[in-house]
C-alpha atoms as a PDB file:
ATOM      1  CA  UNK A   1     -25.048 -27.513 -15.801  1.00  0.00           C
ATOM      2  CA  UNK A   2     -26.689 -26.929 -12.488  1.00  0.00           C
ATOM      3  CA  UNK A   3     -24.858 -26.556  -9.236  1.00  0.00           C
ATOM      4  CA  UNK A   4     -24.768 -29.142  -7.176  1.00  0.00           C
ATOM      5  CA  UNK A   5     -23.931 -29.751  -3.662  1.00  0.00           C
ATOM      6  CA  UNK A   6     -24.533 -31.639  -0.327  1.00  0.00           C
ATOM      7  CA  UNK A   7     -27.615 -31.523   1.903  1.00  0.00           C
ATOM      8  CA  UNK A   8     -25.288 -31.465   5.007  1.00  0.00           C
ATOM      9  CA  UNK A   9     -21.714 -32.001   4.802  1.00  0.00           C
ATOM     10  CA  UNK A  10     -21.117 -32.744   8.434  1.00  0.00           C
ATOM     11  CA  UNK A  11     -23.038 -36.036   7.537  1.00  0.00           C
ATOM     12  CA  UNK A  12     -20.751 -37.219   5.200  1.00  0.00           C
ATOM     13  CA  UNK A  13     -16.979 -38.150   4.942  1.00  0.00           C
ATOM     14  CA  UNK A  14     -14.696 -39.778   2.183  1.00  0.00           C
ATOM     15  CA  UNK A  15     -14.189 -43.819   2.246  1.00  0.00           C
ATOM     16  CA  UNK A  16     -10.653 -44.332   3.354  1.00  0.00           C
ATOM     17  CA  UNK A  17     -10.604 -46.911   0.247  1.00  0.00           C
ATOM     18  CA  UNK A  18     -11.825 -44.811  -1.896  1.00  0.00           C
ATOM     19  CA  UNK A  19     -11.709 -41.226  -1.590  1.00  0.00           C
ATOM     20  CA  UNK A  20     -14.463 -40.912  -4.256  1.00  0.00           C
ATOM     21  CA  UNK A  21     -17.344 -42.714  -2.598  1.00  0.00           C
ATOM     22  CA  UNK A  22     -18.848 -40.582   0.404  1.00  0.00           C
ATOM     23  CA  UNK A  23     -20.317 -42.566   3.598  1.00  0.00           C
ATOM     24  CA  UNK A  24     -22.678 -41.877   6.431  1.00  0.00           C
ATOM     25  CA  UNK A  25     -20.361 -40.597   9.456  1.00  0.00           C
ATOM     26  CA  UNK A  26     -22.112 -41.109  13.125  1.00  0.00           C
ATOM     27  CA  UNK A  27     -20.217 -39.950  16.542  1.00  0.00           C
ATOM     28  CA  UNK A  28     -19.756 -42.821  19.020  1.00  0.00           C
ATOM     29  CA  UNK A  29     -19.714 -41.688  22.491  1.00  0.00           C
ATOM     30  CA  UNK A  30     -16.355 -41.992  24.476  1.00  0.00           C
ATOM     31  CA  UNK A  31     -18.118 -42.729  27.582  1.00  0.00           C
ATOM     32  CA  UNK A  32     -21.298 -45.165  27.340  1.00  0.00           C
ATOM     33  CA  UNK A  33     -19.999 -46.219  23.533  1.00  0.00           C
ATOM     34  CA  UNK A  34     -23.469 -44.926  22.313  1.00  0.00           C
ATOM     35  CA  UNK A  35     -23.930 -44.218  19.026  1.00  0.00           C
ATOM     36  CA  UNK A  36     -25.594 -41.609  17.006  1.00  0.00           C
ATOM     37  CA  UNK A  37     -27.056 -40.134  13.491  1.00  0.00           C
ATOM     38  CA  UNK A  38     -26.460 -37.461  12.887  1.00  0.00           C
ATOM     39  CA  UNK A  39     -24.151 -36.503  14.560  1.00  0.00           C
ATOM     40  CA  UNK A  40     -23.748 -34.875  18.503  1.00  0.00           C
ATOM     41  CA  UNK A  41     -22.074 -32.630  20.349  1.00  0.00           C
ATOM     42  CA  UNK A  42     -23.741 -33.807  23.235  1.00  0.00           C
ATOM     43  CA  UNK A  43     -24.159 -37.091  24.573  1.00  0.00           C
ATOM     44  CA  UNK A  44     -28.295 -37.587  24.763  1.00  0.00           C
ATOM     45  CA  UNK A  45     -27.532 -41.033  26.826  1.00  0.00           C
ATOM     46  CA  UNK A  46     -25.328 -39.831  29.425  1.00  0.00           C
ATOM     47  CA  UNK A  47     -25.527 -36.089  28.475  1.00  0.00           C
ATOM     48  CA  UNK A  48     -21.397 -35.706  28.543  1.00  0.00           C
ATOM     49  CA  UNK A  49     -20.123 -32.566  26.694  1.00  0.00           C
ATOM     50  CA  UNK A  50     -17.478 -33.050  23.665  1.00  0.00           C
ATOM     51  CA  UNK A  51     -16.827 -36.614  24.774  1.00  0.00           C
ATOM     52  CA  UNK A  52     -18.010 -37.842  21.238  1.00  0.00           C
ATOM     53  CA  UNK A  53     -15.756 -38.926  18.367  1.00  0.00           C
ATOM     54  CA  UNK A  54     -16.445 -39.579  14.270  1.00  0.00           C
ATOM     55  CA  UNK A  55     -17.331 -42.793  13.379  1.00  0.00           C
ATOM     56  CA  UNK A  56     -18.239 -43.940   9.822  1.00  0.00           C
ATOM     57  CA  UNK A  57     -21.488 -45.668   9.415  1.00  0.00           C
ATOM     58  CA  UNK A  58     -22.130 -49.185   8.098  1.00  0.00           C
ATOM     59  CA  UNK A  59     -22.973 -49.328   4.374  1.00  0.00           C
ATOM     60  CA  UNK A  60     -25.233 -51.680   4.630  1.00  0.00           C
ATOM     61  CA  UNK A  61     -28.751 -52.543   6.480  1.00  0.00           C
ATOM     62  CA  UNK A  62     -31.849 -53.729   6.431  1.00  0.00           C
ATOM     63  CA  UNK A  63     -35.219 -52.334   5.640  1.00  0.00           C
ATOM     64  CA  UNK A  64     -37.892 -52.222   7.836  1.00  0.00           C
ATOM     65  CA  UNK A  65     -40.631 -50.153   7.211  1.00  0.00           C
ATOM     66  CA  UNK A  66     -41.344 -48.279   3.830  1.00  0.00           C
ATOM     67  CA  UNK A  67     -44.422 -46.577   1.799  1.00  0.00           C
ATOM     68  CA  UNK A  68     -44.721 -45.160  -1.061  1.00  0.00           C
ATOM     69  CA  UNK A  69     -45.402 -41.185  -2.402  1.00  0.00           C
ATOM     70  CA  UNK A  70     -47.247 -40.218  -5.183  1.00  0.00           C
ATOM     71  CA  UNK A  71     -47.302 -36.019  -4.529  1.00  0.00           C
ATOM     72  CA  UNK A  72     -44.402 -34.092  -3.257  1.00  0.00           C
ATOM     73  CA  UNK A  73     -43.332 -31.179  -1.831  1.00  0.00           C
ATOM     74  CA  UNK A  74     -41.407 -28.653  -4.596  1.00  0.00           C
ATOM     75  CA  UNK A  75     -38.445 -30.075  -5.902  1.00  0.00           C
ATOM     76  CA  UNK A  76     -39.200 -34.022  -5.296  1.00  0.00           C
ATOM     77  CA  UNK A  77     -39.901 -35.966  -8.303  1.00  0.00           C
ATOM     78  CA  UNK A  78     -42.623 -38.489  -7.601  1.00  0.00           C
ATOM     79  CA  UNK A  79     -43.053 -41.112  -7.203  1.00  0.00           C
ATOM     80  CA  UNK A  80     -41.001 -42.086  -4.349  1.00  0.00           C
ATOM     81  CA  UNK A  81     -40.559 -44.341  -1.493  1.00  0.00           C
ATOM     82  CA  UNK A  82     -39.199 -44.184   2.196  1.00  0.00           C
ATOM     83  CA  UNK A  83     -38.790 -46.008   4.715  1.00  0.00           C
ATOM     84  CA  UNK A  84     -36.851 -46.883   7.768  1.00  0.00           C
ATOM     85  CA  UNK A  85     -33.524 -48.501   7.836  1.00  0.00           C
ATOM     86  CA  UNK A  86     -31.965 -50.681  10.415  1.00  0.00           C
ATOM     87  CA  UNK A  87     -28.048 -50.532  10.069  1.00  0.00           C
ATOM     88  CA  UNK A  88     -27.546 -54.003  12.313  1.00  0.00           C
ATOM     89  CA  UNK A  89     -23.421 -53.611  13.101  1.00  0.00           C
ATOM     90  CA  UNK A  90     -24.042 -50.192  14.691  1.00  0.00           C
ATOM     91  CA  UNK A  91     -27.718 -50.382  16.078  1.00  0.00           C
ATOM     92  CA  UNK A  92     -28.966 -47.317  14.284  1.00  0.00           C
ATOM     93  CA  UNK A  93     -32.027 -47.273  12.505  1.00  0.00           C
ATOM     94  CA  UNK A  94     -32.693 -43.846   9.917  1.00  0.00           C
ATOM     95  CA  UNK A  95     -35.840 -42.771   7.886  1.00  0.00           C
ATOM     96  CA  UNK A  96     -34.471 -42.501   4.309  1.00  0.00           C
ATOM     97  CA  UNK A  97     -35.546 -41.858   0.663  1.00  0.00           C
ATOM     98  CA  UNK A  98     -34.926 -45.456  -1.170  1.00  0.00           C
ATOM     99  CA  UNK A  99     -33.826 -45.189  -4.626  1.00  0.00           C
ATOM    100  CA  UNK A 100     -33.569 -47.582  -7.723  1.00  0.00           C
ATOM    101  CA  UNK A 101     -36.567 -49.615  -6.426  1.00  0.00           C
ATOM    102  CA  UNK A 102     -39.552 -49.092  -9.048  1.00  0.00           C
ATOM    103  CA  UNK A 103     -41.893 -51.196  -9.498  1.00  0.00           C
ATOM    104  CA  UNK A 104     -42.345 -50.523  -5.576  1.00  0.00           C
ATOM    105  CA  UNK A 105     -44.848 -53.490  -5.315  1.00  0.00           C
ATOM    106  CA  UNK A 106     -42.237 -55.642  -6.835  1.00  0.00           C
ATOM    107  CA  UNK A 107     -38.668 -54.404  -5.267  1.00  0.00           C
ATOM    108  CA  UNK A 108     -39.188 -53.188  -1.977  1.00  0.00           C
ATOM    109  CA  UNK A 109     -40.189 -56.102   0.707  1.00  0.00           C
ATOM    110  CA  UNK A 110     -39.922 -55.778   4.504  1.00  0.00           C
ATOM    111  CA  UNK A 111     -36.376 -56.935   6.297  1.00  0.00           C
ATOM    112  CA  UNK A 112     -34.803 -57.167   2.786  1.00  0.00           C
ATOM    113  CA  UNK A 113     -30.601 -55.536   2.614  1.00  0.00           C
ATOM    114  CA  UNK A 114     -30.480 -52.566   1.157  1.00  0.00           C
ATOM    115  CA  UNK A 115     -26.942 -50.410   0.660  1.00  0.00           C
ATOM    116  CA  UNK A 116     -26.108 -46.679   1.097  1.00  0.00           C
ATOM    117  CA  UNK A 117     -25.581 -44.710  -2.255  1.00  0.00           C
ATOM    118  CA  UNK A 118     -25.232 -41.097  -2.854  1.00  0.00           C
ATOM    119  CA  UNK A 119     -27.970 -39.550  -4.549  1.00  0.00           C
ATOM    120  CA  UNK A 120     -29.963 -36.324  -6.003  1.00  0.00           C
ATOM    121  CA  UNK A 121     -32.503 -35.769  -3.193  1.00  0.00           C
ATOM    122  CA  UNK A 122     -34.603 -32.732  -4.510  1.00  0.00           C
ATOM    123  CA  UNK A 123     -34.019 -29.757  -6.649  1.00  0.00           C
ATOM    124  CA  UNK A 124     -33.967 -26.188  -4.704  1.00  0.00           C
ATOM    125  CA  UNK A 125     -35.893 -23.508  -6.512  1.00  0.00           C
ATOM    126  CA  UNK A 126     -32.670 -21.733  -7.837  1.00  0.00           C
ATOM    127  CA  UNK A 127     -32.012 -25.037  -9.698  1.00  0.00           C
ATOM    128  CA  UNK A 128     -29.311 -26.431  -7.260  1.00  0.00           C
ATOM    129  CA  UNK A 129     -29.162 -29.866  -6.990  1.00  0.00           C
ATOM    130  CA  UNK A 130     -29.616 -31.210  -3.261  1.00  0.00           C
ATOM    131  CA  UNK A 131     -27.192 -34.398  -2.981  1.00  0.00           C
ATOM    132  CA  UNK A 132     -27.474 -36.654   0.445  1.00  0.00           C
ATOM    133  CA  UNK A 133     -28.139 -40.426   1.330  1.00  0.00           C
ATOM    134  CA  UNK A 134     -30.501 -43.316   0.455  1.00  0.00           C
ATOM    135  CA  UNK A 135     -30.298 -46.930   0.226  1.00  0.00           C
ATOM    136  CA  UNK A 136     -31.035 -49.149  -2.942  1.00  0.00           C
ATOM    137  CA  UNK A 137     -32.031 -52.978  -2.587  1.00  0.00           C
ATOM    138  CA  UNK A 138     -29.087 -55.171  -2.969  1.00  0.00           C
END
């Protein structure tokens, strides 16, 4: 069985409701209530030193620009799509691989809800499994 582990664990943090399920965590700025992904040390709004604080992520958002990927780098299993994702309730918007979504042409559409999962993103050479975020269409 191969090993498997996180892409960056400072990026992730167990649901309260469930301590299974891992979700996006952000820092929110103390001072101009900015917030970020990933996560700061340093304020890049107001540029205040260790005035930020966890916050988790919404689960849910909306995409807004995606393509498609038909050759890889090592360790991606093509095809795949990405695209950028809104998340609306904390006015963040990341670039992420999109998952259970094939037939592209038929799944993915523009400004359609998508969710946060946890998910194999690539294989390293030694065989290790790469785990991190995507979203799925809802």
């Amino acid at each position: 069985m191969p090993q498997k582990k996180l892409i960056n664990e400072k990026w992730f943090s167990a649901d309260i409701e469930n301590p299974l399920e891992q979700v996006l965590m952000g820092s929110l700025c103390k001072d101009c209530n900015t917030l970020y992904f990933p996560q700061k040390r340093v304020c890049p709004n107001c540029m205040h030193i260790d005035k930020m604080v966890e916050k988790q992520l919404s689960k849910q958002g909306i995409l807004v620009s995606f393509t498609t990927s038909h050759v890889g780098p090592q360790g991606f299993d093509p095809p795949y799509a990405y695209g950028w994702v809104d998340l609306p309730e904390d006015g963040i918007r990341l670039f992420s691989l999109l998952t259970d979504c094939e037939p592209f042409e038929k799944k993915l559409k523009l400004d359609m809800s998508v969710e946060f999962v946890m998910d194999k993103i690539k294989t390293d050479s030694d065989g290790t499994e790469l785990y991190g975020y995507k979203f799925r269409p809802l």
